[in-house]
Protein backbone atom coordinates (compact mmCIF):
# COMPACT_ATOMS: atom_id res chain seq x y z
CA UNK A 1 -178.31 144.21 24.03
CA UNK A 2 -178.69 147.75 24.78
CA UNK A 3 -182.00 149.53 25.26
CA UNK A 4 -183.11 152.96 26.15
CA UNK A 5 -186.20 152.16 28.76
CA UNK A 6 -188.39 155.42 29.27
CA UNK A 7 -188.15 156.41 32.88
CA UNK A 8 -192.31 155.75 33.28
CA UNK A 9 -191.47 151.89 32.27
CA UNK A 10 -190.07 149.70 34.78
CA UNK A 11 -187.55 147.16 33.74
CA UNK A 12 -188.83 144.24 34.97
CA UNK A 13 -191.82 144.75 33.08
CA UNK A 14 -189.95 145.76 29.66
CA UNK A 15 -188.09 142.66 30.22
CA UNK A 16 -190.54 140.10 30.85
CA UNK A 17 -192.56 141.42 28.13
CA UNK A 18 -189.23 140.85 25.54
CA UNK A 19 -188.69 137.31 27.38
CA UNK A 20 -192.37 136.54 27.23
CA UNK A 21 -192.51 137.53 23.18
CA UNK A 22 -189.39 135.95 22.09
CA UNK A 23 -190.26 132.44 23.80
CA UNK A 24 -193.70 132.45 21.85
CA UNK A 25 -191.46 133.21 18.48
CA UNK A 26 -189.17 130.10 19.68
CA UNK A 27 -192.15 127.99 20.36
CA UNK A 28 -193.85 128.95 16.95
CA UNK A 29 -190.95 129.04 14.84
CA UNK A 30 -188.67 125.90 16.22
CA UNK A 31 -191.26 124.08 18.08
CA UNK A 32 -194.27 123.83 15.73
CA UNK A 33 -196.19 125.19 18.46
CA UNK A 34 -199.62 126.71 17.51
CA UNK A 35 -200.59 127.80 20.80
CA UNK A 36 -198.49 128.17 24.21
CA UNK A 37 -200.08 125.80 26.51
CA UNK A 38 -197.51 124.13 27.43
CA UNK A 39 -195.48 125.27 30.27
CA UNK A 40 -192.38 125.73 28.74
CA UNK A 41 -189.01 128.00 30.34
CA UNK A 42 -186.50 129.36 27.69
CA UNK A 43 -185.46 132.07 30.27
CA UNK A 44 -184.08 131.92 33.81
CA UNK A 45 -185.85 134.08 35.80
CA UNK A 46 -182.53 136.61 36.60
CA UNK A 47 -181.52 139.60 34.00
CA UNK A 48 -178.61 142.16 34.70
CA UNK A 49 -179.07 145.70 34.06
CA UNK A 50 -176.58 148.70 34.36
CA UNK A 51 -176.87 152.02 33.64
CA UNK A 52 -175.08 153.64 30.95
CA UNK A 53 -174.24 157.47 30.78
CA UNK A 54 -171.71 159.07 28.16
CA UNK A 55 -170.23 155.26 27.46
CA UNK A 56 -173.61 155.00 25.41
CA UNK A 57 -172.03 155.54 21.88
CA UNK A 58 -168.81 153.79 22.65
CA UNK A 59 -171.06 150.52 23.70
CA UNK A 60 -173.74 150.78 20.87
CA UNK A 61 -170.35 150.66 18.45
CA UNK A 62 -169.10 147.62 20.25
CA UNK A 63 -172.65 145.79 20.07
CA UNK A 64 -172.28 146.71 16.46
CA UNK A 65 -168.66 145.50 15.66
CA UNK A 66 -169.47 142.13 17.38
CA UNK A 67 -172.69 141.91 15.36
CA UNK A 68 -171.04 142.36 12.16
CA UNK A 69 -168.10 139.91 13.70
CA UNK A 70 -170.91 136.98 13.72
CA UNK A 71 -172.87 137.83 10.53
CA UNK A 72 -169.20 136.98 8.80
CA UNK A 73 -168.67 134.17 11.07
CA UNK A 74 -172.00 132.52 9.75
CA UNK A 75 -171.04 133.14 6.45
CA UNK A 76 -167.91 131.10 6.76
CA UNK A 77 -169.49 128.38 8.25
CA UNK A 78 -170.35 125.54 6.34
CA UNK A 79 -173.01 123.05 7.84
């Protein structure tokens, strides 16, 4: 995943906040789950984050190429 993060967001925050919204779409969509009341952890509590610079492009192409890679990969795949 590669995001561009403002400079007046920290990342922890912009993190937990994608964690935290993505395990209520697991819970709702896989789960059944209504409501989250249930203590539930889809997410270790570690992330990595790196800077990028002028690599940017070159990674954003790669992200791409690997995306496509799977979408024809699924296709293929008979279950």
């Amino acid at each position: 995943m590669l995001l561009s993060i403002p400079p007046n967001y920290a990342v922890f925050r912009v993190t937990g906040y994608m964690k935290g919204k993505n395990a209520i779409n697991i819970a709702r969509t896989y789960l059944g789950e209504k409501k989250n009341f249930r203590v539930m952890y889809f997410w270790v509590r570690r992330y990595f984050v790196s800077t990028v610079g002028f690599d940017e492009v070159v990674i954003g192409k790669d992200i791409q190429k690997h995306e496509k890679e799977d979408k024809r990969v699924k296709k293929t795949v008979v279950i």
